[in-house]
C-alpha atoms as a PDB file:
ATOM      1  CA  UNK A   1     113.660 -56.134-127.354  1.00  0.00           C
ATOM      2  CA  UNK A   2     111.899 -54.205-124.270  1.00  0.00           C
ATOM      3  CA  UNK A   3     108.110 -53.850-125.151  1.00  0.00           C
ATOM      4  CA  UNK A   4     107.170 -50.463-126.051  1.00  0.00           C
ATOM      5  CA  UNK A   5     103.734 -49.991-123.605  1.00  0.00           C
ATOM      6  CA  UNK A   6     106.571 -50.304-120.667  1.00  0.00           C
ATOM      7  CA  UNK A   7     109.021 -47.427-122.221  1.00  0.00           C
ATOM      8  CA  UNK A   8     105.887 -45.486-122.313  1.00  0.00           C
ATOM      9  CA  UNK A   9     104.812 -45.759-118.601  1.00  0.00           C
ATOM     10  CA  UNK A  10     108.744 -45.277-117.875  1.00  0.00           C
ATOM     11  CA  UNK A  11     107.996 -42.160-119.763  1.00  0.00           C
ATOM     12  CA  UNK A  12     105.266 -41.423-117.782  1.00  0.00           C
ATOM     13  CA  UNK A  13     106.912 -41.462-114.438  1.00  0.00           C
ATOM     14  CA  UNK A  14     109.740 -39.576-115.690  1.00  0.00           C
ATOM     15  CA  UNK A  15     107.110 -36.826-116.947  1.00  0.00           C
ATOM     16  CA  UNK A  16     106.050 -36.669-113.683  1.00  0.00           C
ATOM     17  CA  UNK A  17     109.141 -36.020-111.645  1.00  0.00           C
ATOM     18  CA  UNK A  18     109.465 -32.652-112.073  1.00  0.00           C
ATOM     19  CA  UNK A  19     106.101 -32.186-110.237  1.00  0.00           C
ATOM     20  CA  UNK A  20     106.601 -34.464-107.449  1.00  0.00           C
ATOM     21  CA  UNK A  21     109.762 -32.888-106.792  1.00  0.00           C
ATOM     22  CA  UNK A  22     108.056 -29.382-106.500  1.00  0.00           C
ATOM     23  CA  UNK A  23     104.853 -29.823-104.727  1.00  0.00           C
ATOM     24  CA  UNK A  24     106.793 -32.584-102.197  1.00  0.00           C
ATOM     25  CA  UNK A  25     105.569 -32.370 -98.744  1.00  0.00           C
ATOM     26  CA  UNK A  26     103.680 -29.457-100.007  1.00  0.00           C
ATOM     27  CA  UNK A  27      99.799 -29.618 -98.942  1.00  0.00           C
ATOM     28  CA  UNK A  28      97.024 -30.443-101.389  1.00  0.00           C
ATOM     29  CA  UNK A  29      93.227 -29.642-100.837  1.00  0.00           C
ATOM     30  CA  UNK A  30      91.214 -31.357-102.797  1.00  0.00           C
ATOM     31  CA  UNK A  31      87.431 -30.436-103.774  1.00  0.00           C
ATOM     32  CA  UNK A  32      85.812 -33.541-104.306  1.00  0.00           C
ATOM     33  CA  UNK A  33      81.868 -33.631-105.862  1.00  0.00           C
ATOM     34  CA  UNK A  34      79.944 -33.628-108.649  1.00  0.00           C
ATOM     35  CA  UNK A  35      79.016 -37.109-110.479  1.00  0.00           C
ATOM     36  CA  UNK A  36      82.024 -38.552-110.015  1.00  0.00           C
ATOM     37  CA  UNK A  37      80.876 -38.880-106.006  1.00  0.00           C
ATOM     38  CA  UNK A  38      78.400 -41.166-107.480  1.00  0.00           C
ATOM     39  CA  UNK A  39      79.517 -43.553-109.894  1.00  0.00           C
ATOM     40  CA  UNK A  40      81.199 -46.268-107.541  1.00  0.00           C
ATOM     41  CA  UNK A  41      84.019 -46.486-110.526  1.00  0.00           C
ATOM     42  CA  UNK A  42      84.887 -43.183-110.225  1.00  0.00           C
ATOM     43  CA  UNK A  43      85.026 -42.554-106.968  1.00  0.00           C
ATOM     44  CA  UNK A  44      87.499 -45.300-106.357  1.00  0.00           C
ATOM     45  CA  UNK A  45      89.507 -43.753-109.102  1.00  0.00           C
ATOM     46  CA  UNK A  46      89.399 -40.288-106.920  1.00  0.00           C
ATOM     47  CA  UNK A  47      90.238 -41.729-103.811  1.00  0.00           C
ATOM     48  CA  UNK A  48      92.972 -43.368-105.798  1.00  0.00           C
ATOM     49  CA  UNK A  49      94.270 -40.687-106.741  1.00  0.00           C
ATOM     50  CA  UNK A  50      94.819 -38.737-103.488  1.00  0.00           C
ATOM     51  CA  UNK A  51      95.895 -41.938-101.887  1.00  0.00           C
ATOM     52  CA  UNK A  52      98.904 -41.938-104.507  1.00  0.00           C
ATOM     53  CA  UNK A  53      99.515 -38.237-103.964  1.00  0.00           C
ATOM     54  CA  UNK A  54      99.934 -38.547-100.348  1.00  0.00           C
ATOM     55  CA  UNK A  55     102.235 -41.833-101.067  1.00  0.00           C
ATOM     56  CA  UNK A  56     104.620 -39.917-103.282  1.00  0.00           C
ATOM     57  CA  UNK A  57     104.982 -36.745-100.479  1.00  0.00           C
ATOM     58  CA  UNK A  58     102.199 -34.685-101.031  1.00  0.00           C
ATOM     59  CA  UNK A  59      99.870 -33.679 -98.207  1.00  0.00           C
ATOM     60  CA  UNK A  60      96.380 -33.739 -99.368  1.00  0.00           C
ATOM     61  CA  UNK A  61      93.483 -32.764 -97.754  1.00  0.00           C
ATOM     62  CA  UNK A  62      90.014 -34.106 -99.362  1.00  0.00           C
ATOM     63  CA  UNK A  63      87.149 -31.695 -99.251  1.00  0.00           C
ATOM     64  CA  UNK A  64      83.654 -33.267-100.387  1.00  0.00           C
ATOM     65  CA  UNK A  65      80.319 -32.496-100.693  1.00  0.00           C
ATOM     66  CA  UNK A  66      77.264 -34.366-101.399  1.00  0.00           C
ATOM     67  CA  UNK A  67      74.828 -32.554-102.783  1.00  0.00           C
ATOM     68  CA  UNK A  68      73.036 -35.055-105.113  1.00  0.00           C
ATOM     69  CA  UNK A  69      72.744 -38.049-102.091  1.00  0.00           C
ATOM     70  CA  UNK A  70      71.356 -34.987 -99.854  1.00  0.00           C
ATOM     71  CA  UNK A  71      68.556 -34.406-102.477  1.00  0.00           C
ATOM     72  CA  UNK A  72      67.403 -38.317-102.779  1.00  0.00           C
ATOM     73  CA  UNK A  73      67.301 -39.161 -99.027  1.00  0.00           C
ATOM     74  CA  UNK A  74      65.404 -35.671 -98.605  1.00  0.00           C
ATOM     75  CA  UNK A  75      63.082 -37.228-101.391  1.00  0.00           C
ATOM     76  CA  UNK A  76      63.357 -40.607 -99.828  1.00  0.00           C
ATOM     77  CA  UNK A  77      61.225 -38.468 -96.087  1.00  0.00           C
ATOM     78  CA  UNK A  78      58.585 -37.416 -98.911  1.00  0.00           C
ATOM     79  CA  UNK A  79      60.241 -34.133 -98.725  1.00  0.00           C
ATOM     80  CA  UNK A  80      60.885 -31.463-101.669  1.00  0.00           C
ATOM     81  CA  UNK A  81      64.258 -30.155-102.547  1.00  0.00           C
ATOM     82  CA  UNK A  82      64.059 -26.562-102.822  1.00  0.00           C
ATOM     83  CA  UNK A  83      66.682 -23.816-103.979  1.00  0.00           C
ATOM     84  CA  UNK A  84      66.879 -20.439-104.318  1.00  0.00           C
ATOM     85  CA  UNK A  85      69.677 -18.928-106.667  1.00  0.00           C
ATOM     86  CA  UNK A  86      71.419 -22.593-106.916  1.00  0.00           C
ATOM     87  CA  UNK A  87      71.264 -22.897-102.919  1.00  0.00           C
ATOM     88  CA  UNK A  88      69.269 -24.908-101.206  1.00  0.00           C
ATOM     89  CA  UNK A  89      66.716 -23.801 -98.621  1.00  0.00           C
ATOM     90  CA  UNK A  90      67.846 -25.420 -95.594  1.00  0.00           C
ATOM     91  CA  UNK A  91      65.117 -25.940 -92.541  1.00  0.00           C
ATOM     92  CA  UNK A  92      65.945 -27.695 -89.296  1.00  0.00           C
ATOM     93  CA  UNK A  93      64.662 -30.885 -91.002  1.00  0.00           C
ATOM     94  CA  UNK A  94      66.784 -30.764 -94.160  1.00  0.00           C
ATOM     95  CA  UNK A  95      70.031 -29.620 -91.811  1.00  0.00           C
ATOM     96  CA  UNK A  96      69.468 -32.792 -89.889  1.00  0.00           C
ATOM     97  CA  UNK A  97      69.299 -35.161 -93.278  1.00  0.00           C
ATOM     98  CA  UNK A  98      72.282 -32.999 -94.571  1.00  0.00           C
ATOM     99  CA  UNK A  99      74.398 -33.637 -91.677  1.00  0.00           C
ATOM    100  CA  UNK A 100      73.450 -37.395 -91.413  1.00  0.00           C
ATOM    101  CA  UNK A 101      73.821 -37.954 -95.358  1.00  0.00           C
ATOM    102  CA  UNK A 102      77.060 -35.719 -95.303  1.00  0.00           C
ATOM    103  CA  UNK A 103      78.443 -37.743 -92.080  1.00  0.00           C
ATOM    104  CA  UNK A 104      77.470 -41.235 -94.090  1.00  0.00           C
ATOM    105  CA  UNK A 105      79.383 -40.164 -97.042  1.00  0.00           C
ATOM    106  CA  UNK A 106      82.645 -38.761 -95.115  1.00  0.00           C
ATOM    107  CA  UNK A 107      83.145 -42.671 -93.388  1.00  0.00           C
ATOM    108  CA  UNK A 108      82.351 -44.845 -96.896  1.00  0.00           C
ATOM    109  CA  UNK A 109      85.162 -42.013 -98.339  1.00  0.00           C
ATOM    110  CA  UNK A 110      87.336 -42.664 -94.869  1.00  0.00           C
ATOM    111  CA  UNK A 111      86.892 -46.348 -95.733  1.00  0.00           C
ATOM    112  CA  UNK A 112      88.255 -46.357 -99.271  1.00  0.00           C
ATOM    113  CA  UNK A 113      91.108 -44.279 -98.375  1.00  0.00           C
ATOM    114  CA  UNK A 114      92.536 -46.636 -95.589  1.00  0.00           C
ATOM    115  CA  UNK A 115      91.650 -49.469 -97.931  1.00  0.00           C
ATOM    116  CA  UNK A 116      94.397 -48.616 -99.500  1.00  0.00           C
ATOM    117  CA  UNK A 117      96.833 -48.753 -97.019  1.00  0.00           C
ATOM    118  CA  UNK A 118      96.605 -44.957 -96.135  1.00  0.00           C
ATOM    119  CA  UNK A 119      95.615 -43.993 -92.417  1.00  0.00           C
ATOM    120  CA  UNK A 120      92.331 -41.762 -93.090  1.00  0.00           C
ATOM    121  CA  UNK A 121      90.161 -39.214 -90.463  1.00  0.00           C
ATOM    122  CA  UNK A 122      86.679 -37.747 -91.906  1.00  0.00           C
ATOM    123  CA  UNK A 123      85.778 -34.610 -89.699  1.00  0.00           C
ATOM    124  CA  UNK A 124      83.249 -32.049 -89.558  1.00  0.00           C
ATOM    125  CA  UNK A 125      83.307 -28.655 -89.975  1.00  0.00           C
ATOM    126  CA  UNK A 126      82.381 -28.430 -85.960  1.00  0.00           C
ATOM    127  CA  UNK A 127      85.684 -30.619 -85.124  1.00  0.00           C
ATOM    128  CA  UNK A 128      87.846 -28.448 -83.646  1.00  0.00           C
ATOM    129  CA  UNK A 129      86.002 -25.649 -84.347  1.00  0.00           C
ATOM    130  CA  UNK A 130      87.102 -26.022 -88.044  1.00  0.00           C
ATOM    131  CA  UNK A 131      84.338 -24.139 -89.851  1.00  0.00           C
ATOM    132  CA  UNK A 132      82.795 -20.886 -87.749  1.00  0.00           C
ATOM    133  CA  UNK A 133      80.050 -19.502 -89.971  1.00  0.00           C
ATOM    134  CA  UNK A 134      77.381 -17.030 -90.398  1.00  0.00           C
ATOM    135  CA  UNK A 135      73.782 -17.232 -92.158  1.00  0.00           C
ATOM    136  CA  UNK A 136      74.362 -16.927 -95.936  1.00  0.00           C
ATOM    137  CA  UNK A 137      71.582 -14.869 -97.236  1.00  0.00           C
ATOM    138  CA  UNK A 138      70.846 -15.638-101.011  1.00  0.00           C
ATOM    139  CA  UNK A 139      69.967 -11.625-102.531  1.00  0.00           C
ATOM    140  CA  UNK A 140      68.917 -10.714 -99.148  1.00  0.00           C
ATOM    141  CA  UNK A 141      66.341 -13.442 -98.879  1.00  0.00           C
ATOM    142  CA  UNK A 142      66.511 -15.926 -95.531  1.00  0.00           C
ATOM    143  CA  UNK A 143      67.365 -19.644 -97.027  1.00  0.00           C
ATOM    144  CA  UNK A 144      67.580 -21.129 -93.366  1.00  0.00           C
ATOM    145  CA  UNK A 145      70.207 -22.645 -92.554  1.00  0.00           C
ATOM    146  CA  UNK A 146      73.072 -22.597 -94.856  1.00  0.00           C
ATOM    147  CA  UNK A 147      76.481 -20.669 -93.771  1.00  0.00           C
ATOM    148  CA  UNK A 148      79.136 -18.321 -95.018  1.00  0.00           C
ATOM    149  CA  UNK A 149      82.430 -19.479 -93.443  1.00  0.00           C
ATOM    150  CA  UNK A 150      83.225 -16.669 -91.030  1.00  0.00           C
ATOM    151  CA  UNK A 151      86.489 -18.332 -89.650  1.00  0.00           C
ATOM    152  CA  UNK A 152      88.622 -21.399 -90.250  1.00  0.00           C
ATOM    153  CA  UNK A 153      90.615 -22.889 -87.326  1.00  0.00           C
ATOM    154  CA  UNK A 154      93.003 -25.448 -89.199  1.00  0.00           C
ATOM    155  CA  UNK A 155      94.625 -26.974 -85.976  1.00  0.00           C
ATOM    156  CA  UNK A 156      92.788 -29.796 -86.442  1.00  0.00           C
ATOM    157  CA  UNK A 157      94.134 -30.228 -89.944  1.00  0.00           C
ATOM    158  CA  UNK A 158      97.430 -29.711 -89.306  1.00  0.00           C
ATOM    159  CA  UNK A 159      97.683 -32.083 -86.143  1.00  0.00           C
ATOM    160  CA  UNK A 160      96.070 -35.161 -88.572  1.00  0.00           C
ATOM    161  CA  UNK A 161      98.572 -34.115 -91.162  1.00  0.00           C
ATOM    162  CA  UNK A 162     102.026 -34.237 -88.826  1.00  0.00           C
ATOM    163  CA  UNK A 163     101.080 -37.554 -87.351  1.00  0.00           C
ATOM    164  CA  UNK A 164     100.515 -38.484 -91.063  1.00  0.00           C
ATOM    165  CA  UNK A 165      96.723 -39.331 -91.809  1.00  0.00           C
ATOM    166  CA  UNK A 166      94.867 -37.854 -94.625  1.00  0.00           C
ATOM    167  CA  UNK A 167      92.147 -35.498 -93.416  1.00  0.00           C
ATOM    168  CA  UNK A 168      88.483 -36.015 -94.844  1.00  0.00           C
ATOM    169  CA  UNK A 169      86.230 -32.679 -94.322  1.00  0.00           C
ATOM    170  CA  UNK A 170      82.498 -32.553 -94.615  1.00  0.00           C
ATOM    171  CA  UNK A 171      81.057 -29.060 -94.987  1.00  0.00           C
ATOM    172  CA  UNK A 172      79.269 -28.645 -91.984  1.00  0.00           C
ATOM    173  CA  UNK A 173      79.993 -25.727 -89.464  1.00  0.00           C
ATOM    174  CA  UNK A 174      78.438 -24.096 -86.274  1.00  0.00           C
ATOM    175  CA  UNK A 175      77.810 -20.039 -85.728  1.00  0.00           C
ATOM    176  CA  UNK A 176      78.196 -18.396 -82.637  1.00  0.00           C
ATOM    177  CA  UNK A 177      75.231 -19.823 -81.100  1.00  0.00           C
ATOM    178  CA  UNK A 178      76.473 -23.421 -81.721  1.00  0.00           C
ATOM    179  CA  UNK A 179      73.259 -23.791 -84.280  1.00  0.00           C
ATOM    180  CA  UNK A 180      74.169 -26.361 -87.649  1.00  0.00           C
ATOM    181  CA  UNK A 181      75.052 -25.024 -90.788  1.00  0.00           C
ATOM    182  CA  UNK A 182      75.492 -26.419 -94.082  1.00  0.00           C
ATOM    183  CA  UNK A 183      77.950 -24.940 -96.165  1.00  0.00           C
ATOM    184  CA  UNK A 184      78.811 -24.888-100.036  1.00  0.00           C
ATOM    185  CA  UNK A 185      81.666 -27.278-100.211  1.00  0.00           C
ATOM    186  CA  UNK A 186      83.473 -24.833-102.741  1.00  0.00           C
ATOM    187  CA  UNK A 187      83.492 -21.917-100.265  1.00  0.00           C
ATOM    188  CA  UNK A 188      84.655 -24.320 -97.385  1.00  0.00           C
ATOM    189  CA  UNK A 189      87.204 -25.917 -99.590  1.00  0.00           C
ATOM    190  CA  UNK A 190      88.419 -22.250-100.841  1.00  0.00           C
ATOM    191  CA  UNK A 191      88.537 -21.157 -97.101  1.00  0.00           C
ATOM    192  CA  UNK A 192      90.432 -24.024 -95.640  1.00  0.00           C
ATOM    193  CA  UNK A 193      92.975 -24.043 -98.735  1.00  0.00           C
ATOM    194  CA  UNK A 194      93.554 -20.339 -97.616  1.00  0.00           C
ATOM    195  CA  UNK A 195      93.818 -21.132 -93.899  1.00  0.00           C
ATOM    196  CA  UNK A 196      96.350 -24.008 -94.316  1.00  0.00           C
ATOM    197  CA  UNK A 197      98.375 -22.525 -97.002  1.00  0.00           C
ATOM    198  CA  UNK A 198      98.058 -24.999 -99.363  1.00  0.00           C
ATOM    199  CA  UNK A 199     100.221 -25.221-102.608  1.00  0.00           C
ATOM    200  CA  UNK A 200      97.325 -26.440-104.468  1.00  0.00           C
ATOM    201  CA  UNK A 201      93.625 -26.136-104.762  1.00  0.00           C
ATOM    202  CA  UNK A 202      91.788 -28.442-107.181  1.00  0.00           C
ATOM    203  CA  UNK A 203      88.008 -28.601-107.715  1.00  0.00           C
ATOM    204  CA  UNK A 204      86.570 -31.584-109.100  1.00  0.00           C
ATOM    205  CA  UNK A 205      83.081 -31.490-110.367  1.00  0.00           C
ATOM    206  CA  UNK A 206      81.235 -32.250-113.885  1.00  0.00           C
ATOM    207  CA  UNK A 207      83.432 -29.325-115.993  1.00  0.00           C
ATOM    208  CA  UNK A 208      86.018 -30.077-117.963  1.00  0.00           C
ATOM    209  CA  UNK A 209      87.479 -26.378-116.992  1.00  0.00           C
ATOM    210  CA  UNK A 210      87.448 -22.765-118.707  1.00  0.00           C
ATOM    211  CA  UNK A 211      86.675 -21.949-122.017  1.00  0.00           C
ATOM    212  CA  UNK A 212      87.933 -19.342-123.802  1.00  0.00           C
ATOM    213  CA  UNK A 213      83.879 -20.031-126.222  1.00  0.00           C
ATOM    214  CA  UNK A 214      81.781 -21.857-123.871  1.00  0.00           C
ATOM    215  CA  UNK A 215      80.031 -23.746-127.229  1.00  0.00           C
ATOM    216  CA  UNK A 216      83.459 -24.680-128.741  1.00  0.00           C
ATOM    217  CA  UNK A 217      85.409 -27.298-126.606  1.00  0.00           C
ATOM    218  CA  UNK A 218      88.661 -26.568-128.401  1.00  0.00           C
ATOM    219  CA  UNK A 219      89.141 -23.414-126.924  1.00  0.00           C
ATOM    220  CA  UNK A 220      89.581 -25.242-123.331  1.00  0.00           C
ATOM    221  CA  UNK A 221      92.064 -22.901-121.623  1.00  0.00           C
ATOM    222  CA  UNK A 222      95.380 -24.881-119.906  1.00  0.00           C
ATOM    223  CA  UNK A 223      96.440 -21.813-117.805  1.00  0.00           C
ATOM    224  CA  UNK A 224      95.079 -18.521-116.853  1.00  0.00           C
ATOM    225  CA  UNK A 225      96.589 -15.827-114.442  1.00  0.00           C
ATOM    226  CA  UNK A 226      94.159 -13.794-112.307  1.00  0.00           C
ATOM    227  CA  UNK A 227      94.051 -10.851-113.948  1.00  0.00           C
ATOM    228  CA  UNK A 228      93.329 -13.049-117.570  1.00  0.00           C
ATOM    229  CA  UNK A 229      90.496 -14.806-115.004  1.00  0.00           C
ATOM    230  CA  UNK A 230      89.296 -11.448-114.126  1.00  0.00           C
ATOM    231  CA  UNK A 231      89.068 -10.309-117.587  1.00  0.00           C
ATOM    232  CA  UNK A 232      86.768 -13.141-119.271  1.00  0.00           C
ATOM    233  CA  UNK A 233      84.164 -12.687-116.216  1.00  0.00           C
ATOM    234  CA  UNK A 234      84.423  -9.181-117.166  1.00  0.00           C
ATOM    235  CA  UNK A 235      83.783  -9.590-120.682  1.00  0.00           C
ATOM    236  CA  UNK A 236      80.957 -12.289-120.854  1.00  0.00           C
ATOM    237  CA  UNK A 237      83.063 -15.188-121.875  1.00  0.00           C
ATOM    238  CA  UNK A 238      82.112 -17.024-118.477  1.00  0.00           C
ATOM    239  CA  UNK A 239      78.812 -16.815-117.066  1.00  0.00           C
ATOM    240  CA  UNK A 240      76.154 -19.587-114.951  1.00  0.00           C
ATOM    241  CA  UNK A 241      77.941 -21.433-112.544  1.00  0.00           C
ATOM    242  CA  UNK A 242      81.695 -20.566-113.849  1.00  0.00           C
ATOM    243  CA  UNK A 243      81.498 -17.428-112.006  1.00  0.00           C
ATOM    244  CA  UNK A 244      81.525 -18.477-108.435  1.00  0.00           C
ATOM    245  CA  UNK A 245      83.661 -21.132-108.857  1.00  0.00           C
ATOM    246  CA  UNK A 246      86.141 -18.710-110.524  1.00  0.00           C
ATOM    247  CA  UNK A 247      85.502 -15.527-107.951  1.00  0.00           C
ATOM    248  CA  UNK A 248      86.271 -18.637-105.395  1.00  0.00           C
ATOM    249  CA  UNK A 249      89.674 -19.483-107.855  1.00  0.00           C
ATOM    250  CA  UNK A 250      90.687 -15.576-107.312  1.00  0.00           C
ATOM    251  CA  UNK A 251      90.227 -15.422-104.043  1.00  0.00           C
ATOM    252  CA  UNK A 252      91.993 -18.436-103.043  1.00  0.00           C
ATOM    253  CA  UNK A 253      95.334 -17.545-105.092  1.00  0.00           C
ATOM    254  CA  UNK A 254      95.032 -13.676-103.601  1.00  0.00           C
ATOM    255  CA  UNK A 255      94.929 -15.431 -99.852  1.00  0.00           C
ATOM    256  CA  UNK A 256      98.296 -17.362-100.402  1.00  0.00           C
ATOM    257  CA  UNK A 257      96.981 -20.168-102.497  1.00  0.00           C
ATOM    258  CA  UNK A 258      99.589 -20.988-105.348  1.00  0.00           C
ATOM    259  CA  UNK A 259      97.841 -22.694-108.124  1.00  0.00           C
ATOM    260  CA  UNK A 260      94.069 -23.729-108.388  1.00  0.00           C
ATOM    261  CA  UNK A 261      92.695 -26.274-110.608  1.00  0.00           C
ATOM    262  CA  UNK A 262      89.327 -26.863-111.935  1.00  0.00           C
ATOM    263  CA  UNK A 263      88.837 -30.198-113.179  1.00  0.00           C
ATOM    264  CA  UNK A 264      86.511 -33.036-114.634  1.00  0.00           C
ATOM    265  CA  UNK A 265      85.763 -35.491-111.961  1.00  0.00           C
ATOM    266  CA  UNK A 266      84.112 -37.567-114.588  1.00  0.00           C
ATOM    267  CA  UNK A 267      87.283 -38.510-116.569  1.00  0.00           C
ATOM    268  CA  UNK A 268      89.152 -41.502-114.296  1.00  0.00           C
ATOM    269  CA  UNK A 269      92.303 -40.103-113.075  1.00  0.00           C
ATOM    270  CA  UNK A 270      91.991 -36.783-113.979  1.00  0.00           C
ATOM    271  CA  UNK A 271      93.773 -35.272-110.655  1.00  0.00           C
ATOM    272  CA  UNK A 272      96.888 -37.323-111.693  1.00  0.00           C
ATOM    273  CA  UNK A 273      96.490 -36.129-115.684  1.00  0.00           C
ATOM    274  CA  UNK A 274      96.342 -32.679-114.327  1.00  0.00           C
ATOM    275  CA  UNK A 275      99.197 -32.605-111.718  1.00  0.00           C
ATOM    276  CA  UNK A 276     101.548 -34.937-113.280  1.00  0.00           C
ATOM    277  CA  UNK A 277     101.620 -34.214-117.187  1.00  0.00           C
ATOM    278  CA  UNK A 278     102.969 -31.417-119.054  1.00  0.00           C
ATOM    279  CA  UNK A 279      99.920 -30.373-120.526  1.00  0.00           C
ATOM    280  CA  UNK A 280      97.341 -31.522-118.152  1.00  0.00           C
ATOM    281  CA  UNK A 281      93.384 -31.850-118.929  1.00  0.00           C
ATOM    282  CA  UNK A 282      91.626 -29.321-116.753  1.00  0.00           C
ATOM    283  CA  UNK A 283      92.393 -25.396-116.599  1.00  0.00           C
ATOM    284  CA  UNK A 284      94.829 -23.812-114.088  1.00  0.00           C
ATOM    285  CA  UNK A 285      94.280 -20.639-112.403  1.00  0.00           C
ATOM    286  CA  UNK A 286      98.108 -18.954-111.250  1.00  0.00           C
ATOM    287  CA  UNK A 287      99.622 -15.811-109.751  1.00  0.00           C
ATOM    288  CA  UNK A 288     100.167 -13.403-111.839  1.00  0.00           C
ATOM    289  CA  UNK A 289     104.565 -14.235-111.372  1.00  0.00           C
ATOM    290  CA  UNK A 290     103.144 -18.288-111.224  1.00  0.00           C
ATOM    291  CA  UNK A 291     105.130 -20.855-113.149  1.00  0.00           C
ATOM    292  CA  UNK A 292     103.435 -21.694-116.036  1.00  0.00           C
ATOM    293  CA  UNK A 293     104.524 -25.506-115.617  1.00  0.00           C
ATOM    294  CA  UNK A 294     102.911 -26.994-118.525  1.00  0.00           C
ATOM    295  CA  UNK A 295     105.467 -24.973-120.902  1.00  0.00           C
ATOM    296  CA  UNK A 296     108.822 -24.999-118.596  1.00  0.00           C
ATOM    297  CA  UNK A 297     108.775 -28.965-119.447  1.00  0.00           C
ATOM    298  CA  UNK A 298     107.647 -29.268-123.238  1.00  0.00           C
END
């Protein structure tokens, strides 16, 4: 007699078939941040993750940011973090511990990836000319020197990507006077999904995804189209820190992105729940004629 616990991961490959055939050799961007960027555990679990999507066909492209580590070392100078609206006042001294914190964490990520067996390049918003920005006011008051991506030149990306490495992106562009810039790692990842038509967007951070009643987490919403997006921003269902990440969620499906995903970086493995199983664990955000996959299959 076969032992049941292998039927059931038999199971779970066949589950995921469907979606490896669809999204085969289709490109991936990946959001990575949050906690999960800072529990050891987890973040081998993430880099996992892509490394398996890229083995079965995909093309992903990781995306990270590093918010949390830029904080501490800024503490670590006897400096104070500062923010305005949720973004962080950024003078020439905090740009240059941003960049240097932001490079550190792009190589450890680089070095996990090829780990695993998987041929790995961490670049820079500058590389290439990847990330053109302007200053990002915050309600019309001067935060220094974070950026608005302006322009996205994906060359780069899509030379690592045909001679088969996994590109690693840190959120760091350059405006037209060639001056740093840090940049949200939501917007960049939003922007570069757009520029490099990718099938898929997915943000990881410390969500679980979209609630339909932010206090109730049964009303955790699998799928949404746009215009159902649109409508609980609208309404008051969303509010806080939902509301960017969703306007960002729009945006990216009305510039070509198919599906986005927002997703709990804190549960192990929760790019592969969400990609792989009928139901998934995050929320979806589709066109409004997008597959609704986790239905097609049940």
């Amino acid at each position: 007699m076969i032992n049941q616990k292998y039927l059931d991961k038999a199971e779970v490959l066949i589950e995921a078939l469907p979606y490896i055939r669809c999204f085969n050799r289709k490109i991936v961007v990946i959001k990575y941040g949050g906690s999960a960027m800072l529990d050891d555990e987890l973040k081998k679990n993430v880099i996992k993750d892509a490394v398996l999507l890229k083995l079965v066909g995909f093309k992903p492209i990781i995306v990270h940011g590093g918010g949390k580590e830029i904080s501490r070392w800024v503490g670590k100078v006897g400096m104070e973090p500062r923010f305005i609206n949720g973004l962080r006042v950024t003078d020439k001294d905090t740009m240059e511990i941003a960049e240097m914190v932001l490079a550190k964490v792009n190589k450890e990520l680089v070095t996990l990836v090829e780990s695993l067996g998987v041929r790995a390049v961490g670049v820079s918003g500058k590389d290439g000319g990847l990330l053109k920005c302007r200053k990002k006011l915050s309600d019309g008051q001067d935060i220094g020197y974070v950026g608005e991506v302006e322009e996205v030149n994906p060359k780069v990306l899509f030379d690592l990507l045909e001679k088969d490495f996994l590109p690693i992106v840190f959120p760091v562009g350059y405006d037209e006077n060639y001056d740093s810039y840090n940049i949200n790692a939501d917007d960049a990842a939003c922007a570069i999904a757009e520029a490099v038509n990718a099938e898929k967007l997915a943000f990881l951070s410390d969500i679980e995804g979209v609630y339909r009643d932010h206090n109730d987490p049964s009303t955790l919403i699998s799928e949404l189209s746009v215009s159902e997006a649109e409508e609980l921003i609208q309404k008051g269902y969303v509010g806080g820190g939902m509301i960017p990440k969703l306007r960002n969620c729009i945006d990216a499906i009305e510039h070509g992105v198919s599906r986005v995903h927002i997703l709990d970086g804190r549960i192990p493995h929760s790019l592969l729940l969400e990609i792989f199983t009928n139901k998934g664990i995050g929320t979806a955000i589709l066109r409004e004629d997008g597959v609704k996959f986790y239905h097609e299959y049940e």
